[in-house]
Protein backbone atom coordinates (compact mmCIF):
# COMPACT_ATOMS: atom_id res chain seq x y z
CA UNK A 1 -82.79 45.17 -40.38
CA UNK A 2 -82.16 46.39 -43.71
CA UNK A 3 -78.15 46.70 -45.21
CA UNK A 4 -79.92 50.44 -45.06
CA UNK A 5 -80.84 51.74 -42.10
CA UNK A 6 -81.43 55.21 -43.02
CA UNK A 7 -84.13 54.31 -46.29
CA UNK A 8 -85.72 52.48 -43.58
CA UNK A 9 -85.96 55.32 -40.76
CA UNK A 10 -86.88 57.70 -44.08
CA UNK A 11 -89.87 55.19 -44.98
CA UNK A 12 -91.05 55.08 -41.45
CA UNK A 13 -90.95 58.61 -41.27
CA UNK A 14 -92.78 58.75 -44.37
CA UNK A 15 -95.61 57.02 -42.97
CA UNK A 16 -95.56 58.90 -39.37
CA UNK A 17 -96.20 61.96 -41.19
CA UNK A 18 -99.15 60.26 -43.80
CA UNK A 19 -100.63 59.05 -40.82
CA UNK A 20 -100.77 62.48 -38.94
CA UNK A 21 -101.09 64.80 -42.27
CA UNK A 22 -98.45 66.81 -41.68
CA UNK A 23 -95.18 67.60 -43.58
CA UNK A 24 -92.78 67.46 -40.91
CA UNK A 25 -91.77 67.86 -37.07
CA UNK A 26 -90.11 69.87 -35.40
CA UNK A 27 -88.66 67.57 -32.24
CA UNK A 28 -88.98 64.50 -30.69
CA UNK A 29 -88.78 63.01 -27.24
CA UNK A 30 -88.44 59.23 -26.23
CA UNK A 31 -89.76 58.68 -22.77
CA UNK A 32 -87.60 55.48 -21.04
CA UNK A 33 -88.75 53.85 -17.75
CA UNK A 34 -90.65 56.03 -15.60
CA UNK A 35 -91.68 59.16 -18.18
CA UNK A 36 -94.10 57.61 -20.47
CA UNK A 37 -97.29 58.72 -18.20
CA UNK A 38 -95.98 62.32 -18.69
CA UNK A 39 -97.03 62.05 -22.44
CA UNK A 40 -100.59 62.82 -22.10
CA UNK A 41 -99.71 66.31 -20.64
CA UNK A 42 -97.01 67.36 -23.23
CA UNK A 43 -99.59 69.29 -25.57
CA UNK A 44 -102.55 68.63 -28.78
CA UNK A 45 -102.77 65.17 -29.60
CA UNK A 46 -102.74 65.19 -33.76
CA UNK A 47 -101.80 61.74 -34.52
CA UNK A 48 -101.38 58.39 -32.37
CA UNK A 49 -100.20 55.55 -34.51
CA UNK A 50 -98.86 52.07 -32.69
CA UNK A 51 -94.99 51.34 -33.49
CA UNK A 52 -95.16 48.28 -34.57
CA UNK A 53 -97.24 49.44 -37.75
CA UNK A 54 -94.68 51.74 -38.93
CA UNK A 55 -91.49 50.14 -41.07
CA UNK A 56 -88.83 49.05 -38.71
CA UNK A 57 -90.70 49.38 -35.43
CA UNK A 58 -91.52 46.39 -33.65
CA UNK A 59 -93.57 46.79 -30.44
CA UNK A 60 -91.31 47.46 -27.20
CA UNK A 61 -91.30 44.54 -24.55
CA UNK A 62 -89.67 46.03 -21.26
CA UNK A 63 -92.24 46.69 -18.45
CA UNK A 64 -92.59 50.16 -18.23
CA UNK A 65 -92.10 51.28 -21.72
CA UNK A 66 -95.27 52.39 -24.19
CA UNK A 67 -96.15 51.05 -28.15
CA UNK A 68 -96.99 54.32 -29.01
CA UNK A 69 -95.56 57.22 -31.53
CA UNK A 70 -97.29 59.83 -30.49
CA UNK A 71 -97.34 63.16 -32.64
CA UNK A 72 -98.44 66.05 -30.08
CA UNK A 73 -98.68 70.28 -31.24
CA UNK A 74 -96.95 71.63 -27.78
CA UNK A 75 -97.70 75.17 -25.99
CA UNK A 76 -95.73 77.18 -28.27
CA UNK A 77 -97.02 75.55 -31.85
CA UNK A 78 -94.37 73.37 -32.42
CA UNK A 79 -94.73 69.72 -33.90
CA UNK A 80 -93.26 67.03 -31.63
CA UNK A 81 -93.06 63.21 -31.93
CA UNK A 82 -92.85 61.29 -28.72
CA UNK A 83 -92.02 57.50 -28.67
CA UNK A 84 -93.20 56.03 -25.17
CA UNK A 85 -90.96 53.48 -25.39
CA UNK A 86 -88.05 52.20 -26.72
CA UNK A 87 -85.88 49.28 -27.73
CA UNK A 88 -82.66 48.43 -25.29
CA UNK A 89 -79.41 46.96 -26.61
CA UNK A 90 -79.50 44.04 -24.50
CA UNK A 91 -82.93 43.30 -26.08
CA UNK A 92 -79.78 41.75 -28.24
CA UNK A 93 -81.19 43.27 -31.77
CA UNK A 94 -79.02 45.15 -34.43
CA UNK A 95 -77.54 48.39 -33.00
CA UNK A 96 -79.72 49.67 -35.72
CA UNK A 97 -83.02 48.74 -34.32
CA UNK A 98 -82.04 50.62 -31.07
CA UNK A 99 -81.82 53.88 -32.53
CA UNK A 100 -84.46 53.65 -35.11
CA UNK A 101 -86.38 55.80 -33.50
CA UNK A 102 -83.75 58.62 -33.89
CA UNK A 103 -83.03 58.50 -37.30
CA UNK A 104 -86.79 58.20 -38.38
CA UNK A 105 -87.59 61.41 -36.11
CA UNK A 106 -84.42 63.20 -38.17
CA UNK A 107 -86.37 61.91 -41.51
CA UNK A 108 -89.69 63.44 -40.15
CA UNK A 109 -87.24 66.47 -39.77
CA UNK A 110 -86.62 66.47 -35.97
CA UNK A 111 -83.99 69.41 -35.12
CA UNK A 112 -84.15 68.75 -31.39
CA UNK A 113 -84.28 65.86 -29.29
CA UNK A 114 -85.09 64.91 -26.05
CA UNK A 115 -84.12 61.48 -24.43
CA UNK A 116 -85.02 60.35 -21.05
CA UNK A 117 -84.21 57.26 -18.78
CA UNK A 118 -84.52 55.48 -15.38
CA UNK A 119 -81.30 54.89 -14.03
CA UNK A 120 -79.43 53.84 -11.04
CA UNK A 121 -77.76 56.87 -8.89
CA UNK A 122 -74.34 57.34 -7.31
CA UNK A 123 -74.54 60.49 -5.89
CA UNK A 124 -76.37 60.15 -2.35
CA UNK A 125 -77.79 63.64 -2.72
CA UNK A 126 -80.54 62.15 -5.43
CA UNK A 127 -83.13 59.99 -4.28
CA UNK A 128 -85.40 58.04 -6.16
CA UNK A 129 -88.02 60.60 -7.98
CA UNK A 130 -84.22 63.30 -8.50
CA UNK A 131 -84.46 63.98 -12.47
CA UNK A 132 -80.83 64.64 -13.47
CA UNK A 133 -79.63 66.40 -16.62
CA UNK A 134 -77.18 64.56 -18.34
CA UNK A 135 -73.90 66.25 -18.62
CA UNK A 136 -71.85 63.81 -20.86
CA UNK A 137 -71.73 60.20 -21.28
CA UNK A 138 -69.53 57.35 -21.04
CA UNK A 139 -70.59 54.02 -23.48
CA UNK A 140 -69.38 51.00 -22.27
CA UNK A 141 -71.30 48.68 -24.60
CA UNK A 142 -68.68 48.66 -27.10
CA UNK A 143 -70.43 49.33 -29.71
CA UNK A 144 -71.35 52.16 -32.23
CA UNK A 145 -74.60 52.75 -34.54
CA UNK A 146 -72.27 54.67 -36.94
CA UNK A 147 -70.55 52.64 -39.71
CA UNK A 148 -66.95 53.34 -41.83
CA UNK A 149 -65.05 56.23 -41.38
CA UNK A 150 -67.88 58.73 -39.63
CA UNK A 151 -66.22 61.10 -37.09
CA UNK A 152 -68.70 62.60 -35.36
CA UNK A 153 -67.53 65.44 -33.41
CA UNK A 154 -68.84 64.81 -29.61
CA UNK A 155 -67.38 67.42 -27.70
CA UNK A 156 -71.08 68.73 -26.56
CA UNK A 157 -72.98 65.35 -27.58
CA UNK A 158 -75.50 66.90 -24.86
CA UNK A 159 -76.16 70.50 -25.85
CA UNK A 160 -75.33 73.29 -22.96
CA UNK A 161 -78.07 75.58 -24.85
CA UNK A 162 -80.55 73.17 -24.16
CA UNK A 163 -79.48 72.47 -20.18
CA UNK A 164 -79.64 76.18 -19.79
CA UNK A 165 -83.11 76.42 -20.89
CA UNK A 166 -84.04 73.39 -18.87
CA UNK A 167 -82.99 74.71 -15.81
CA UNK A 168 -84.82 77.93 -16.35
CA UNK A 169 -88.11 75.45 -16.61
CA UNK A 170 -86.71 73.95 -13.03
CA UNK A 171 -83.45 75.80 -11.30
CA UNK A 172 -83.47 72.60 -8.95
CA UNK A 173 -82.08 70.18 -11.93
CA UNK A 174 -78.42 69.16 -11.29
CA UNK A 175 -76.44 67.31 -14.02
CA UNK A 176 -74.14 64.41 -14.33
CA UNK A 177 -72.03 61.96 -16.76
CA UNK A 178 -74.38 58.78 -17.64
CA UNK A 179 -72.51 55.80 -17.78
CA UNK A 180 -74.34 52.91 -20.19
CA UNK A 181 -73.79 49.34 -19.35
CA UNK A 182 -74.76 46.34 -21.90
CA UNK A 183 -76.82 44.70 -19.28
CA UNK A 184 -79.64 43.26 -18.70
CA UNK A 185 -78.59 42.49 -15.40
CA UNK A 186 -77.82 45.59 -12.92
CA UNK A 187 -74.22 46.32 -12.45
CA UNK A 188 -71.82 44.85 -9.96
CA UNK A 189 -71.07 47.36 -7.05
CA UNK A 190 -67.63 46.77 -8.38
CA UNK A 191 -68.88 47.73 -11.83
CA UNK A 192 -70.94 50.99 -10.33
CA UNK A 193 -67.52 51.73 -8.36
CA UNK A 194 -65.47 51.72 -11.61
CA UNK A 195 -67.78 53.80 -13.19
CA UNK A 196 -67.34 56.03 -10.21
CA UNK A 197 -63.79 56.17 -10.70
CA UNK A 198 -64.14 56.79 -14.54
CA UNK A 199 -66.46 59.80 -13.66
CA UNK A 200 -69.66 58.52 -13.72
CA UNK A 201 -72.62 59.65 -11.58
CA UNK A 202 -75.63 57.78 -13.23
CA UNK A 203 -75.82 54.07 -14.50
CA UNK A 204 -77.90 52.78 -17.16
CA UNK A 205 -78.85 50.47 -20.11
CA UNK A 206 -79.80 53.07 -22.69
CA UNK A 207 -78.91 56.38 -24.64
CA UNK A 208 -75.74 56.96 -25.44
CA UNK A 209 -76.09 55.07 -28.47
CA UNK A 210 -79.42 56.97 -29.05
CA UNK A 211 -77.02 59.99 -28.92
CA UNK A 212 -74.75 58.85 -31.40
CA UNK A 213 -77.36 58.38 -33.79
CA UNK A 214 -78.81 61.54 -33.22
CA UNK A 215 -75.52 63.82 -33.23
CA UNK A 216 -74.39 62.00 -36.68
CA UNK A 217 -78.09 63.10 -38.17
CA UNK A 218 -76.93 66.52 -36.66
CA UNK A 219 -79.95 66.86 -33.99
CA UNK A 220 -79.43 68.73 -30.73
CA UNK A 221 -79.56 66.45 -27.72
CA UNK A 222 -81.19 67.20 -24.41
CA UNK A 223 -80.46 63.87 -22.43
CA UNK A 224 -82.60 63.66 -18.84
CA UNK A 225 -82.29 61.07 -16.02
CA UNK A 226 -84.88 59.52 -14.26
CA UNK A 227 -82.75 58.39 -10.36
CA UNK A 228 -85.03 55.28 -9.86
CA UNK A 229 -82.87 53.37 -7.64
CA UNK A 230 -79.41 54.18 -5.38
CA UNK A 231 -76.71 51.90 -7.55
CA UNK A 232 -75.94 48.34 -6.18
CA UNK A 233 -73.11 48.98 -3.59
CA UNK A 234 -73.94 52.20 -2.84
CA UNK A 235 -76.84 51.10 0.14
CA UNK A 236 -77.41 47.93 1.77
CA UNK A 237 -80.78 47.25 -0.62
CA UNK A 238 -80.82 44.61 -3.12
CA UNK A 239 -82.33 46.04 -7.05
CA UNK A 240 -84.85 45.00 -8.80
CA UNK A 241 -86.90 46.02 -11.77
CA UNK A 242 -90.19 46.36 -9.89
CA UNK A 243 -89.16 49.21 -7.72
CA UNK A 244 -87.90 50.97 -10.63
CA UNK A 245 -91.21 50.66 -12.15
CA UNK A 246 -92.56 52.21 -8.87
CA UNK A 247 -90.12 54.89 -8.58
CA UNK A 248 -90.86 56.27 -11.91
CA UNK A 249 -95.08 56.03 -11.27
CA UNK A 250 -94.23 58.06 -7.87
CA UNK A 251 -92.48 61.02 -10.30
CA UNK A 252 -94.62 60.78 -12.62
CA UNK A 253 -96.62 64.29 -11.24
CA UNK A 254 -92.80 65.87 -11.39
CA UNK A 255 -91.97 64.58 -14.80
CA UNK A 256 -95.03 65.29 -16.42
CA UNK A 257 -94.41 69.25 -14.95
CA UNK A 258 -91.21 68.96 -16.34
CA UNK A 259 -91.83 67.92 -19.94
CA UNK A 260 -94.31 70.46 -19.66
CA UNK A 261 -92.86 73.09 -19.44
CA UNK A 262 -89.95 71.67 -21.56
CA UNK A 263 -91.95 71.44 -24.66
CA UNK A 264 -93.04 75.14 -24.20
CA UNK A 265 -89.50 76.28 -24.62
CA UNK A 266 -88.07 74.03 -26.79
């Protein structure tokens, strides 16, 4: 990546918004593992352009991610871009390249975002198929997207405003703290345990540095949890990526419904 990240995410979104004629958007979503089939429902398609053709982007490689940048006019005439996939820390490139995305929907002038995942679940009252709104987050990859002396305030790094509306799309939605590991291996059940202890109710691999990025470019943050899997230790069953694939093309009817009527508010 470049020494500057952000005249990179600016050129990128420079070329999102040639490529779609338009002068700006007005939010963005990135759909992780599980959401990305929800993204033909989410409104007018203006624009489709591949990531790897914009600056910065290279094309995702987990299973169950999209290439795609979207650019989408939703129900109530607002501009959004959705990225159906992303790029994971423990892909091991710059801390940069993982939030990308973020920084180049701020450039396109993004005011809202929405981030989704699959993760693993600790509380036994969410299946596989439970969407969760994240709450709060606790980063354990030990690293930051933010550079010098930046103190970003994260007292509400997931906006309230934006849960309330959420759960007037779906009352059902609980919440939680998401708890992001390095991987790319699952956790221990030691590891989920700790993470219990520490106040943790989901487990994942993406996000909160997403969040950081986004919160620093001064973009409101509505953070959503995909429960793919029961966290190692917490059944008997063994994890593995395939299942999480399936869980998320079983929810994908409930997702899409949920976007839906997400992008209507928003």
């Amino acid at each position: 990546m470049t020494d500057d990240p952000k005249a990179l995410a600016a050129d990128a979104a420079r070329a999102l918004l040639t490529a779609a004629s338009l002068e700006s958007v007005d939010l963005a979503l990135v759909l992780g593992s599980g959401w990305s089939a929800a993204a033909d429902r989410l409104g007018e398609e203006l624009s489709t352009v591949p990531l790897a053709d914009l600056p910065g982007f290279t094309a995702p490689t987990v299973a169950g991610h999209g290439g795609q940048l979207r650019v989408v006019r939703t129900p109530n005439a607002k501009v959004a871009a959705v990225f159906t996939g992303r790029h994971h820390f423990y892909e091991r490139r710059d801390v940069d390249a993982v939030v990308h995305g973020v920084r180049t929907a701020a450039a396109a002038g993004a005011s809202t975002l929405v981030l989704t995942n699959g993760c693993g679940g600790l509380n036994p009252a969410w299946p596989p198929g439970t969407p969760v709104l994240i709450r709060d987050h606790i980063n354990l990859t030990g690293t930051t997207p933010l550079r010098g002396a930046t103190f970003i305030d994260m007292t509400e790094a997931y906006a309230r405003r934006l849960r309330e509306l959420a759960r007037g799309v779906a009352p059902e939605l609980d919440e939680g703290v998401y708890v992001q590991f390095g991987g790319p291996q699952y956790e221990t059940p030691a590891e989920v345990q700790m993470a219990r202890v520490l106040g943790g109710d989901l487990v994942g691999m993406s996000t909160t540095l997403e969040t950081l990025a986004a919160r620093e470019a001064g973009l409101e943050v509505l953070g959503i949890s995909l429960v793919t899997n029961a966290a190692a230790g917490t059944t008997d069953a063994t994890l593995d990526h395939s299942e999480v694939i399936e869980a998320g093309r079983d929810a994908a009817p409930r997702l899409a419904e949920l976007l839906t009527g997400l992008v209507a508010v928003l």
